[in-house]
C-alpha atoms as a PDB file:
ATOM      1  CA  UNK A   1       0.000   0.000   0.000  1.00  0.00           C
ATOM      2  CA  UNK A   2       1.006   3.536  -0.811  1.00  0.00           C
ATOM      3  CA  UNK A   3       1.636   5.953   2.220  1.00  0.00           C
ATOM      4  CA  UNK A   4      -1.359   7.656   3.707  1.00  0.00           C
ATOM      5  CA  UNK A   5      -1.239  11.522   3.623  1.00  0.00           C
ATOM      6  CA  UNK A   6       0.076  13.549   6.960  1.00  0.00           C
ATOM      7  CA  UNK A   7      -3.273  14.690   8.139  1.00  0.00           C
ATOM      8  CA  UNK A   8      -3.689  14.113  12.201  1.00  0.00           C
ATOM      9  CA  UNK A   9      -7.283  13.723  11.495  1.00  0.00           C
ATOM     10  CA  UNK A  10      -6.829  10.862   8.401  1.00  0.00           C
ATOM     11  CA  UNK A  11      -4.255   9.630   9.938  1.00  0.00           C
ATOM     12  CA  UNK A  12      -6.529   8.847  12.929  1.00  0.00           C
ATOM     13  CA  UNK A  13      -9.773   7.791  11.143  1.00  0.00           C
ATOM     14  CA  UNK A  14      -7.965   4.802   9.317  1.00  0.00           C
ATOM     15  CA  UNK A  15      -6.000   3.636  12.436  1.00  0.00           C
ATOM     16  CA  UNK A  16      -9.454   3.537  14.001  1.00  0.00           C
ATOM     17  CA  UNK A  17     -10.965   1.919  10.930  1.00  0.00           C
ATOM     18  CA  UNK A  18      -8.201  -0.694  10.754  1.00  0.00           C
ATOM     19  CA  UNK A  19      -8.704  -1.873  14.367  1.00  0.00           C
ATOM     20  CA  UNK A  20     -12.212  -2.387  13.204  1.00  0.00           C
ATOM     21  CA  UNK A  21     -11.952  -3.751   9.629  1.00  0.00           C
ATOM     22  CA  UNK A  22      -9.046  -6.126   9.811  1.00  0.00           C
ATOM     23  CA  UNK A  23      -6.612  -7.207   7.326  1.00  0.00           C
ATOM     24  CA  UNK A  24      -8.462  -5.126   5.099  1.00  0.00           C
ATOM     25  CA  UNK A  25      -6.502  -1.828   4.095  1.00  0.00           C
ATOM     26  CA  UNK A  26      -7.149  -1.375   0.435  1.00  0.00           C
ATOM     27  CA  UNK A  27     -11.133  -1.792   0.819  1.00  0.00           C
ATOM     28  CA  UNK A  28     -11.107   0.777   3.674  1.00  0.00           C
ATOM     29  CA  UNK A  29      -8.985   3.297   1.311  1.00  0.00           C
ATOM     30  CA  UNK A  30     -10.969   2.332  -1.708  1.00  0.00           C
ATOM     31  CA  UNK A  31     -14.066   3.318   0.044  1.00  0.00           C
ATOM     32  CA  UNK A  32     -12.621   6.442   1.491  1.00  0.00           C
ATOM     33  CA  UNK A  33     -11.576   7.205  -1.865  1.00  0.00           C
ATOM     34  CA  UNK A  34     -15.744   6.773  -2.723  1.00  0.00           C
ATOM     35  CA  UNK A  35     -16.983   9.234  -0.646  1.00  0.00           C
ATOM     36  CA  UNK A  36     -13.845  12.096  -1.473  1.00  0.00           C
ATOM     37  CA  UNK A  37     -15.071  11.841  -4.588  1.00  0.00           C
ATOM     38  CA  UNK A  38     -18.724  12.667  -3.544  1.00  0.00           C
ATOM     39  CA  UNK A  39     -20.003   8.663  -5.626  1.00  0.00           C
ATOM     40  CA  UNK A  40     -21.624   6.636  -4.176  1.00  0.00           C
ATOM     41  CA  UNK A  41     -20.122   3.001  -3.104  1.00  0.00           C
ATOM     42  CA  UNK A  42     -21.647  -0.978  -3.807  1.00  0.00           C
ATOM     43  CA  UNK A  43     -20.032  -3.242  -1.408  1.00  0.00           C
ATOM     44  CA  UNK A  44     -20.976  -6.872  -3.134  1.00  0.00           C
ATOM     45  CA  UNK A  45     -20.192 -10.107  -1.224  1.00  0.00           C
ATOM     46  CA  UNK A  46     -21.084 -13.279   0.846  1.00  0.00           C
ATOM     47  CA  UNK A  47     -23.017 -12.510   4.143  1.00  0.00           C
ATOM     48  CA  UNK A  48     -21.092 -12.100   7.132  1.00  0.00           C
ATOM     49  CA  UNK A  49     -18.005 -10.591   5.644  1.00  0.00           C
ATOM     50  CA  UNK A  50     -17.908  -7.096   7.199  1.00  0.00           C
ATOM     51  CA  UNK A  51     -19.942  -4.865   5.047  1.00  0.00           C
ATOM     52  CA  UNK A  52     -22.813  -3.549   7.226  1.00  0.00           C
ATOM     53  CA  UNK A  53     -19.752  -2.884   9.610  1.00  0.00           C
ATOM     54  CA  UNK A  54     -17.716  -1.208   6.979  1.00  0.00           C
ATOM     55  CA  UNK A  55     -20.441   1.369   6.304  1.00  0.00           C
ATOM     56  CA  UNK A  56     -21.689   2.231   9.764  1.00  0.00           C
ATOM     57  CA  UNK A  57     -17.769   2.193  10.782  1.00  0.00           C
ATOM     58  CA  UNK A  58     -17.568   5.206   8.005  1.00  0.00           C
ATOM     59  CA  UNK A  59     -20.492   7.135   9.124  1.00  0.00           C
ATOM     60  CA  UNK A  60     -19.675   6.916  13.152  1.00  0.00           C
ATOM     61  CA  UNK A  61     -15.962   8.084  12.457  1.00  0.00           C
ATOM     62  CA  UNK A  62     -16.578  10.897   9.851  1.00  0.00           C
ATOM     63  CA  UNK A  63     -19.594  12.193  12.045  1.00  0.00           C
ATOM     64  CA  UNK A  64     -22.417  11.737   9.746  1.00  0.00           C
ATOM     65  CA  UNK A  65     -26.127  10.954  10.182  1.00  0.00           C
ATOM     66  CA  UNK A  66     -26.485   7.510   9.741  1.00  0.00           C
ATOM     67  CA  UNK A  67     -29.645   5.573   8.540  1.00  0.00           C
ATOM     68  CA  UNK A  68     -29.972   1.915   7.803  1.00  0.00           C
ATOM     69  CA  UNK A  69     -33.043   0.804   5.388  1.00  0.00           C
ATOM     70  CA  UNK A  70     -32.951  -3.172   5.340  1.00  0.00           C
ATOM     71  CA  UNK A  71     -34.543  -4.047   1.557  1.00  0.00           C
ATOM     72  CA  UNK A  72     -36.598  -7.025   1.538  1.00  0.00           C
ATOM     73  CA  UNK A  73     -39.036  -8.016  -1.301  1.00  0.00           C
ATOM     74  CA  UNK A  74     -41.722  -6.595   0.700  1.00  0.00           C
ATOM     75  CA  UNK A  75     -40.235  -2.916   1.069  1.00  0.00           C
ATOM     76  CA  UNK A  76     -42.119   0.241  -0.866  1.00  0.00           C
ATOM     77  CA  UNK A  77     -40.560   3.422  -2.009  1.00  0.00           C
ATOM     78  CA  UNK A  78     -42.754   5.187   0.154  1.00  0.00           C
ATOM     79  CA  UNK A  79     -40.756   2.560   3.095  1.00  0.00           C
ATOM     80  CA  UNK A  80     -38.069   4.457   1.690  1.00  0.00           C
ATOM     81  CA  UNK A  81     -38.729   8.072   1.002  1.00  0.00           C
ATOM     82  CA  UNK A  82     -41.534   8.910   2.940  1.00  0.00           C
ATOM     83  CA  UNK A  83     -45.470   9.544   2.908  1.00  0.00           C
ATOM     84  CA  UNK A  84     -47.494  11.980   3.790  1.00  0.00           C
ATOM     85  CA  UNK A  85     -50.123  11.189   6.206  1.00  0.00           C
ATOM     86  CA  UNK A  86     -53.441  13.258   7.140  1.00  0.00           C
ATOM     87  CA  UNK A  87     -53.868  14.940  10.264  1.00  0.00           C
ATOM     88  CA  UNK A  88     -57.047  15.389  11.797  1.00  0.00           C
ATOM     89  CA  UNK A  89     -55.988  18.541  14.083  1.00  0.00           C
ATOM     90  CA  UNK A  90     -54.891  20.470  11.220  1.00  0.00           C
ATOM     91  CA  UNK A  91     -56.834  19.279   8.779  1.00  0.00           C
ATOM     92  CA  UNK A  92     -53.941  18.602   6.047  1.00  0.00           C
ATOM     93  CA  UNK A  93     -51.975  16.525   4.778  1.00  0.00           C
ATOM     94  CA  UNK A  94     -48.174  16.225   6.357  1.00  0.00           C
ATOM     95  CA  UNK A  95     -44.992  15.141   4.627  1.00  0.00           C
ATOM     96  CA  UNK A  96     -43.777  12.245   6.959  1.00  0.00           C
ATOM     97  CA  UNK A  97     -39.722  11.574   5.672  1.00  0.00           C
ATOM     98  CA  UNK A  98     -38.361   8.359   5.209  1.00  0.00           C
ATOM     99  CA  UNK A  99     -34.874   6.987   6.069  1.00  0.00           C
ATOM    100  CA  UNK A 100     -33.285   8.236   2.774  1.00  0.00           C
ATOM    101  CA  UNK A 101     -33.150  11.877   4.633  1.00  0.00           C
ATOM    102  CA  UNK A 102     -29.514  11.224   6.053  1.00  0.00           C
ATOM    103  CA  UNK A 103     -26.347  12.005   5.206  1.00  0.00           C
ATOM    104  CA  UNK A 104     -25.047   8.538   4.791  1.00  0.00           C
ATOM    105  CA  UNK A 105     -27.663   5.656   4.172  1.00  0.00           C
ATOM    106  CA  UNK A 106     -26.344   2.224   4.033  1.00  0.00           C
ATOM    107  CA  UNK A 107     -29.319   0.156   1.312  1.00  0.00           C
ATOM    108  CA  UNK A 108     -28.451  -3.551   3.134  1.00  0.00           C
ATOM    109  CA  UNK A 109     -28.860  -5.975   1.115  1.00  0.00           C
ATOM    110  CA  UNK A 110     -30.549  -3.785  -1.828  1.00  0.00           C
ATOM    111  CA  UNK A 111     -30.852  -6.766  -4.541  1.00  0.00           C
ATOM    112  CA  UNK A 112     -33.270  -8.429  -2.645  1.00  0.00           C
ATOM    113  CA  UNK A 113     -35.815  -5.422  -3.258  1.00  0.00           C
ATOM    114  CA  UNK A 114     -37.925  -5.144  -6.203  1.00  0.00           C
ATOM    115  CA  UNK A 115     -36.807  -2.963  -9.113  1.00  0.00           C
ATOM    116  CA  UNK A 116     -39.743  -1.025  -8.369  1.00  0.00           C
ATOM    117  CA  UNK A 117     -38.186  -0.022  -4.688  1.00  0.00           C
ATOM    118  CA  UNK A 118     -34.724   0.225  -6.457  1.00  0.00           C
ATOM    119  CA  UNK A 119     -35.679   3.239  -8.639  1.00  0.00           C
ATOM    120  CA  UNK A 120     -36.793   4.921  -5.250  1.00  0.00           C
ATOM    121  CA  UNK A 121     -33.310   5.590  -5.328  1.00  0.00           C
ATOM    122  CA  UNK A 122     -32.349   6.353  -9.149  1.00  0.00           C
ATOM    123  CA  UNK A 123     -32.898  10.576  -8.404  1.00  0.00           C
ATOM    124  CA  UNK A 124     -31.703  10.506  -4.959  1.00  0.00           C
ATOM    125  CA  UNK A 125     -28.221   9.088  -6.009  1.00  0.00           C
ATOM    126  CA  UNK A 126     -28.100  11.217  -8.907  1.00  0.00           C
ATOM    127  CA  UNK A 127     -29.971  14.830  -8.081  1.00  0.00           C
ATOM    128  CA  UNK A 128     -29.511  14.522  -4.242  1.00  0.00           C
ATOM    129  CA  UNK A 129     -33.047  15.520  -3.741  1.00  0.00           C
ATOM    130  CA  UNK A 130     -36.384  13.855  -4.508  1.00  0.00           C
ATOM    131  CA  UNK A 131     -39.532  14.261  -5.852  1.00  0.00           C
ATOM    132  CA  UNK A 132     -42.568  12.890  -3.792  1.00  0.00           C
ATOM    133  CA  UNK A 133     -46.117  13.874  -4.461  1.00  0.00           C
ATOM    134  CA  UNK A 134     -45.665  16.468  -6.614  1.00  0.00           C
ATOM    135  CA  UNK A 135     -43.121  18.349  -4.723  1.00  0.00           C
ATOM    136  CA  UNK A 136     -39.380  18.214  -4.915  1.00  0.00           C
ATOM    137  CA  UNK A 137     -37.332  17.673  -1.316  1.00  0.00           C
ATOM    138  CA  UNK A 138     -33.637  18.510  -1.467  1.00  0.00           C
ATOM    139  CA  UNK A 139     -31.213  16.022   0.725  1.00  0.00           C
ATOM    140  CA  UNK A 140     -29.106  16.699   3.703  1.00  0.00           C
ATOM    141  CA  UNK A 141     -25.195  17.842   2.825  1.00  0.00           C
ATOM    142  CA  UNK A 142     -22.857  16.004   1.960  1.00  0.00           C
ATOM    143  CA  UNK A 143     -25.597  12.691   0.948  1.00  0.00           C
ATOM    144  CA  UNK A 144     -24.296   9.060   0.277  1.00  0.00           C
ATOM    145  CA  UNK A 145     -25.302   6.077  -0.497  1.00  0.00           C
ATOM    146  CA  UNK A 146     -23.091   2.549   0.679  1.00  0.00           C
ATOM    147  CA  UNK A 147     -25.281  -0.157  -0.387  1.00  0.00           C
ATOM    148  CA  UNK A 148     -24.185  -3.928   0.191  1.00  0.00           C
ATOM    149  CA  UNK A 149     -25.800  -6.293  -2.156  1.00  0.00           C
ATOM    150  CA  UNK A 150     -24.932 -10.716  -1.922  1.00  0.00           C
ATOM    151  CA  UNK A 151     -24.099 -12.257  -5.201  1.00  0.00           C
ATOM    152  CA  UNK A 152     -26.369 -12.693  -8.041  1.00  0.00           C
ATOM    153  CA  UNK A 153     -26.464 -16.422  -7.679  1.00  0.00           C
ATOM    154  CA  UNK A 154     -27.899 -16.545  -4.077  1.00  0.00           C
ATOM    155  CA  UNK A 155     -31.969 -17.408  -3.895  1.00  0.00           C
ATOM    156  CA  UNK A 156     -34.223 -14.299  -3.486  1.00  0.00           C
ATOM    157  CA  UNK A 157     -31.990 -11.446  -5.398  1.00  0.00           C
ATOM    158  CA  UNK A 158     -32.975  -9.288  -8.225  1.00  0.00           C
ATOM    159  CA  UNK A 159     -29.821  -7.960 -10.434  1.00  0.00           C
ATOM    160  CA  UNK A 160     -29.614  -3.877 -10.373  1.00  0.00           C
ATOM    161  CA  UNK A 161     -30.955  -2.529 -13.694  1.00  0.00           C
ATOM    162  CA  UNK A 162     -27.968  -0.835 -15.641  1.00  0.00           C
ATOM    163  CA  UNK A 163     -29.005   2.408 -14.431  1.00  0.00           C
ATOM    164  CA  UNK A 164     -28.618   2.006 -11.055  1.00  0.00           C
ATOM    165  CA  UNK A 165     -24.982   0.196 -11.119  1.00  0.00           C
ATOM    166  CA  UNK A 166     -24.161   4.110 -13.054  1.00  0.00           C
ATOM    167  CA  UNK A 167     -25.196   5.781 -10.666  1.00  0.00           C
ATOM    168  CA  UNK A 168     -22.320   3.720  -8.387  1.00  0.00           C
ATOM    169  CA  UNK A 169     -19.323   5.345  -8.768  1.00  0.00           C
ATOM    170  CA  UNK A 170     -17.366   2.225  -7.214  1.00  0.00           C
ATOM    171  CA  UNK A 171     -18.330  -1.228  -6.385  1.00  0.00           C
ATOM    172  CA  UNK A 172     -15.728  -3.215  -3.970  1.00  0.00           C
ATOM    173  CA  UNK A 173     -15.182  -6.475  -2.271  1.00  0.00           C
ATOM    174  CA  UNK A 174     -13.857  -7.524   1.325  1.00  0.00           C
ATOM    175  CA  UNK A 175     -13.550 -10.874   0.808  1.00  0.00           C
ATOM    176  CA  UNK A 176     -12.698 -13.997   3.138  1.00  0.00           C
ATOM    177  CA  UNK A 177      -9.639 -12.699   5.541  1.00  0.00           C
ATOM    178  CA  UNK A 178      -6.436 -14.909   5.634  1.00  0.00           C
ATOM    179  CA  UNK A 179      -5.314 -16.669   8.692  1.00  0.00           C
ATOM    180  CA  UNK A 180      -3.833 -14.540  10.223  1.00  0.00           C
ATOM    181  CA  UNK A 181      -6.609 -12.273  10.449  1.00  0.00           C
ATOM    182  CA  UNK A 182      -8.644 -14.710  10.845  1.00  0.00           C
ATOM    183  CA  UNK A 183      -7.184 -15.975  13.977  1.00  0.00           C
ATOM    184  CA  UNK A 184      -7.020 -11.859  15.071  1.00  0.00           C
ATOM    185  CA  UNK A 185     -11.434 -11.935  14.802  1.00  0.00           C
ATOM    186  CA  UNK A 186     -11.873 -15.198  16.617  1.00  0.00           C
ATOM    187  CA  UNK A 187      -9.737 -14.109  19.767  1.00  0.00           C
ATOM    188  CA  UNK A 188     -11.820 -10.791  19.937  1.00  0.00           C
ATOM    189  CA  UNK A 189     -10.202  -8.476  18.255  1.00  0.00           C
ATOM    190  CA  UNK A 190     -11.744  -6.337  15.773  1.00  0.00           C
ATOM    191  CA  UNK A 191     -15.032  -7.070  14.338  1.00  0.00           C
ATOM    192  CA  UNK A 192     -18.677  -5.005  15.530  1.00  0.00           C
ATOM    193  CA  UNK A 193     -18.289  -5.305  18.855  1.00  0.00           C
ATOM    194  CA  UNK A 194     -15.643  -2.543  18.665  1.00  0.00           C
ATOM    195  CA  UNK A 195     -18.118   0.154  17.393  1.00  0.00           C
ATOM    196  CA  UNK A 196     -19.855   1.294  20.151  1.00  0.00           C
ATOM    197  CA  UNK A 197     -17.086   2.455  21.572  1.00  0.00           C
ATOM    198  CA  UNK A 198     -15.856   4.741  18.752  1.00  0.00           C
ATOM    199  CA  UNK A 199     -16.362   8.479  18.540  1.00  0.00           C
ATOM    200  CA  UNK A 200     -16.164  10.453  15.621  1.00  0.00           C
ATOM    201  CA  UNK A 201     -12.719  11.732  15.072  1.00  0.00           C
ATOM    202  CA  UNK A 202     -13.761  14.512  11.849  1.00  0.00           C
ATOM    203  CA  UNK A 203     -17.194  16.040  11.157  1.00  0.00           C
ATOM    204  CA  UNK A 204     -18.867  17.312   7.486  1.00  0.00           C
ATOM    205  CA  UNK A 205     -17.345  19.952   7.338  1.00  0.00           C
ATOM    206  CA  UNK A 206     -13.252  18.188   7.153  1.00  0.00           C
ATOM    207  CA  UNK A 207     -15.062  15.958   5.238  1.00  0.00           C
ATOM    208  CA  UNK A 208     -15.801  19.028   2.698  1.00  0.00           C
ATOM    209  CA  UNK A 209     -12.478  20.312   3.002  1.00  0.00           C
ATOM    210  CA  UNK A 210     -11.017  17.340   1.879  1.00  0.00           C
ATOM    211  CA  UNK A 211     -13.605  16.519  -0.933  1.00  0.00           C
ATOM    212  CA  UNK A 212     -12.342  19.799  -2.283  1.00  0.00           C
ATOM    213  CA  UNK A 213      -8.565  19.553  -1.822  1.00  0.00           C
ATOM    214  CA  UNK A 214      -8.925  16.075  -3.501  1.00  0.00           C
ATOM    215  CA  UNK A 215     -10.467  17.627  -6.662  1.00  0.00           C
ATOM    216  CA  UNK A 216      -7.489  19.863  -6.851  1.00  0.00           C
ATOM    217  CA  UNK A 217      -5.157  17.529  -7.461  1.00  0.00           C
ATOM    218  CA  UNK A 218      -3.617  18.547 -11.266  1.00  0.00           C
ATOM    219  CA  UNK A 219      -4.026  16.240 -14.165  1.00  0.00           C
ATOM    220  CA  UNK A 220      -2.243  16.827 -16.879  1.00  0.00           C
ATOM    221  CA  UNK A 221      -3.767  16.377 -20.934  1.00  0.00           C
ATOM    222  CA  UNK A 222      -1.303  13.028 -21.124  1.00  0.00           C
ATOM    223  CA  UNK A 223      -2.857  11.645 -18.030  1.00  0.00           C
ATOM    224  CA  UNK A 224      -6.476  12.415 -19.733  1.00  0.00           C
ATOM    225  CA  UNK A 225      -5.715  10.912 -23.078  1.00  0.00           C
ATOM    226  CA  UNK A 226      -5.429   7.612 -20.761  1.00  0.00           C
ATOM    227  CA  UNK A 227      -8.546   8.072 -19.290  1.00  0.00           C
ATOM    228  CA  UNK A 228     -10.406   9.361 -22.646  1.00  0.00           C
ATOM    229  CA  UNK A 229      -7.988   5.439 -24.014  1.00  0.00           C
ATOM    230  CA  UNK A 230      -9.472   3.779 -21.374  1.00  0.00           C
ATOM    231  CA  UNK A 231     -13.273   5.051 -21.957  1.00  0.00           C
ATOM    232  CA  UNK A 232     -13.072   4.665 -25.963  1.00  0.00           C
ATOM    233  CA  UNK A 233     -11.524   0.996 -25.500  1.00  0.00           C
ATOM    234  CA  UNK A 234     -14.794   0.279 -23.412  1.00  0.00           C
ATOM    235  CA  UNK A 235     -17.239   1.309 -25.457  1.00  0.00           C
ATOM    236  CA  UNK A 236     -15.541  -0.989 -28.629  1.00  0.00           C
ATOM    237  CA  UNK A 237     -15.365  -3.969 -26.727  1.00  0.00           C
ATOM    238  CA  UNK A 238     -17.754  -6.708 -27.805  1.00  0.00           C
ATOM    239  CA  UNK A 239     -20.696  -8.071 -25.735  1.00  0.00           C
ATOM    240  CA  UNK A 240     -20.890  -5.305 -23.302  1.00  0.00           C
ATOM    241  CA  UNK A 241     -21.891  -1.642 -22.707  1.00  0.00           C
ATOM    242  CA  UNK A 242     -19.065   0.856 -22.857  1.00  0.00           C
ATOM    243  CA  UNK A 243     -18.592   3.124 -20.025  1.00  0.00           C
ATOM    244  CA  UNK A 244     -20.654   5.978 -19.752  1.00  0.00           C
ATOM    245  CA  UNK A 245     -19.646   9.806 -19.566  1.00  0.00           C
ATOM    246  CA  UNK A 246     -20.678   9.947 -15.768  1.00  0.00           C
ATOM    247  CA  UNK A 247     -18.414   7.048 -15.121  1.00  0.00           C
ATOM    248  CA  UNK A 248     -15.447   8.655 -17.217  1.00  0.00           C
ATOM    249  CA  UNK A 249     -15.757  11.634 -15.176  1.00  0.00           C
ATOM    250  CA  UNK A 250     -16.144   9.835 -11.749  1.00  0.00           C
ATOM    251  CA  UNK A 251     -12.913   7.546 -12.999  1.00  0.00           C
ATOM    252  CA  UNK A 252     -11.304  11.081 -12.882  1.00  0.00           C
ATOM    253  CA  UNK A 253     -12.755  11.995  -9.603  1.00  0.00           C
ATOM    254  CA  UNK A 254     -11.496   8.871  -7.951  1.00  0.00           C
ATOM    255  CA  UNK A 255      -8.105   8.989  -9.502  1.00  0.00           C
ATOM    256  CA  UNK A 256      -8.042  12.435  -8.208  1.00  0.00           C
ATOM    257  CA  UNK A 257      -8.932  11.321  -4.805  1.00  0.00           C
ATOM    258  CA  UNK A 258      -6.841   8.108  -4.434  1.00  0.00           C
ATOM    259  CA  UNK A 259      -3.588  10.531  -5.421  1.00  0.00           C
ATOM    260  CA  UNK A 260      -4.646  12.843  -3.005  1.00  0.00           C
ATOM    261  CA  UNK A 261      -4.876  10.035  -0.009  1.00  0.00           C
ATOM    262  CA  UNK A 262      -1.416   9.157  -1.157  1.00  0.00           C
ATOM    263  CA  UNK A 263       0.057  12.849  -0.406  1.00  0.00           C
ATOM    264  CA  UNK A 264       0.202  13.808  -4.350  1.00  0.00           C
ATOM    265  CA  UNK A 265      -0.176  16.684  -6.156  1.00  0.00           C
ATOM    266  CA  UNK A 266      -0.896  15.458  -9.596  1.00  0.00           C
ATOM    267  CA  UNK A 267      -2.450  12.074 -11.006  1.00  0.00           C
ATOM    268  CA  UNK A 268      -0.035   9.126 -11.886  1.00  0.00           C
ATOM    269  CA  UNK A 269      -1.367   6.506 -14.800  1.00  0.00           C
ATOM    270  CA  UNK A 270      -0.953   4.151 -11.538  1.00  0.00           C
ATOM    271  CA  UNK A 271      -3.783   6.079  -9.839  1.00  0.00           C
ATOM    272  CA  UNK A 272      -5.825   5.648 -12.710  1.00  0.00           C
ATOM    273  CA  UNK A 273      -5.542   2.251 -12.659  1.00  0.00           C
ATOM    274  CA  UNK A 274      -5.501   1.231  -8.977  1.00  0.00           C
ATOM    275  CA  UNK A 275      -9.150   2.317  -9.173  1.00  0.00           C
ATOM    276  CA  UNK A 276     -10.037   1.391 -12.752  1.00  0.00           C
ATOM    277  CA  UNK A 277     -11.160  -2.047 -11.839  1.00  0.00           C
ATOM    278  CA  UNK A 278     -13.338  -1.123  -9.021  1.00  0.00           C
ATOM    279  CA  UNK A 279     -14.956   1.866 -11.207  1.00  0.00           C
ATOM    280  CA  UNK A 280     -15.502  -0.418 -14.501  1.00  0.00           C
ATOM    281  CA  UNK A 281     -15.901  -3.595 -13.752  1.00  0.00           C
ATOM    282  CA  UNK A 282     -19.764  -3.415 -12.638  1.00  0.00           C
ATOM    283  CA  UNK A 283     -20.785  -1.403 -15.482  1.00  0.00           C
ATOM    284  CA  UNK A 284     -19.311  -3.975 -17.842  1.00  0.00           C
ATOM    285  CA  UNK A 285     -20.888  -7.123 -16.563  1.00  0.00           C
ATOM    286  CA  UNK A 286     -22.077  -9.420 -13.931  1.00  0.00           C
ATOM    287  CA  UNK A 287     -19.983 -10.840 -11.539  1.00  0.00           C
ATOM    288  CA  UNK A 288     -16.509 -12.015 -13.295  1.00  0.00           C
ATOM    289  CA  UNK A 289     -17.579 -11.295 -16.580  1.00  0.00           C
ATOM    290  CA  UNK A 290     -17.304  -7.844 -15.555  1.00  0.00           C
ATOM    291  CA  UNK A 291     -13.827  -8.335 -13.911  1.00  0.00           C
ATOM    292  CA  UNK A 292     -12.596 -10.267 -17.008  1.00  0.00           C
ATOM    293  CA  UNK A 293     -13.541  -6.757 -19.045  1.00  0.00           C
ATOM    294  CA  UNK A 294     -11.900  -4.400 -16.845  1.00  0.00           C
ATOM    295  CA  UNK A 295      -9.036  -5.986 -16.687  1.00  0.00           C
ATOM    296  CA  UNK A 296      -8.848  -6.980 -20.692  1.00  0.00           C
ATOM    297  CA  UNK A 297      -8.889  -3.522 -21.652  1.00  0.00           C
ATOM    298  CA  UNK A 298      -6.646  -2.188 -19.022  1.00  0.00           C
ATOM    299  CA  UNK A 299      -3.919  -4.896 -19.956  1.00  0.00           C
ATOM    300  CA  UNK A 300      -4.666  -3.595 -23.938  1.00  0.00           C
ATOM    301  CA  UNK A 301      -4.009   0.152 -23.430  1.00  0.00           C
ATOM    302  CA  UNK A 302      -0.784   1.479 -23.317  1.00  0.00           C
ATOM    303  CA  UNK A 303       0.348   4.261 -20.924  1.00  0.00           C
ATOM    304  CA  UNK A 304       0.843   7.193 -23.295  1.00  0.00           C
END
């Protein structure tokens, strides 16, 4: 792993988040990487591998509202968003808001929903407001999404619909832990437990700070004739949909953001691709297809 920028704050939150998250240092800075770059993040894996943690560990340390909405086959948008509901005393109807009014919702499980209570999420993801009833409802500042969604195959899921996975800027994976780690969970260390006694160690507004520093990191035109490479060699690749301008831009954003985290000024080709495969790979395919895609056209385009 690359070094970690010299912020006391930083610093702090992924010490914290490693003593929760073990053996798992890349997924915690690929998900910080995420929310720098204001995208919203699909964790995809077995149950039981860490990623409800993983997203409540992020909202407790960065100081963020935090709501969870469990999606079941039975949940409604209006589960979701919110209804209004008649009052007898007044005489009117009264906007009642759903869970989605947070600054950091973790969707558990979100495949398991119909597509109908999917889309419930299509304009929040995208416009950061929502429309309900005829009236449009702006979200709180800053507004994310972590969603965790168990693999296509498993009874009782419903794949995304390509228009959701776009509005994803990354999609990760924890994965089993080795050993080691392993042995480090089973004598107590680590693991849920842990969260209730954590504290926030940075609030929205570092949060903001750094979203904007990260942005500011320089990329020069050889660095974005890779990118623009890397885009056009999607969209010519048989049996799949190319990338999509959004996800060109947010490969930028998370470039940006991942050299930033690294103490950078300016974007390497190697920041491009340490996050290539986590920002194409779901918008290619399903499962490994879309792995096999990402990393086909990354291996075919050379570094200019």
């Amino acid at each position: 792993m690359q070094p970690l920028r010299d912020d006391p704050a930083l610093q702090t939150l992924f010490r914290q988040a490693n003593g929760i998250i073990l053996g798992k240092p890349r997924a915690l800075r690929l998900a910080m990487t995420c929310l720098l770059s204001q995208g919203h993040l699909l964790i995809e894996d077995m149950p039981g591998m860490g990623k409800t943690t993983l997203a409540h560990l992020l909202a407790t340390l960065m100081g963020l509202d935090y709501q969870r909405i469990q999606f079941t086959s039975d949940l409604l948008p209006a589960d979701v968003i919110g209804v209004s509901v008649y009052e007898r005393r007044s005489e009117q109807f009264h906007f009642h808001a759903g869970p989605i009014f947070a600054q950091l919702i973790l969707a558990d499980e979100i495949n398991r929903a119909t597509p109908k209570t999917q889309s419930a999420l299509l304009e929040a993801m995208e416009e950061r407001q929502i429309t309900a009833e005829g009236k449009t409802r702006p979200l709180p500042q800053p507004f994310f999404v972590i969603a965790t969604q168990n693999p296509a195959h498993q009874v009782g899921t419903f794949s995304l619909p390509e228009s959701q996975l776009d509005r994803f800027l990354m999609r990760i994976s924890l994965g089993y832990p080795d050993s080691a780690t392993e042995r480090l969970l089973l004598q107590g260390q680590g693991g849920r437990q842990r969260l209730e006694h954590l504290h926030p160690v940075t609030g929205p507004a570092d949060l903001a700070h750094w979203q904007q520093a990260s942005q500011e990191v320089f990329a020069a035109d050889a660095l974005l004739d890779y990118v623009q490479a890397l885009i056009e060699r999607s969209r010519n690749l048989a049996d799949t949909t190319g990338l999509s301008p959004r996800a060109g831009l947010g490969l930028l954003r998370a470039a940006r953001s991942w050299a930033w985290l690294a103490g950078r000024e300016k974007v390497l080709p190697e920041d491009v691709q340490a996050v290539w495969p986590t920002v194409a790979a779901h918008r290619l395919g399903q499962g490994s297809d879309g792995d096999n895609h990402a990393a086909q056209i990354l291996q075919s385009v050379a570094i200019p």
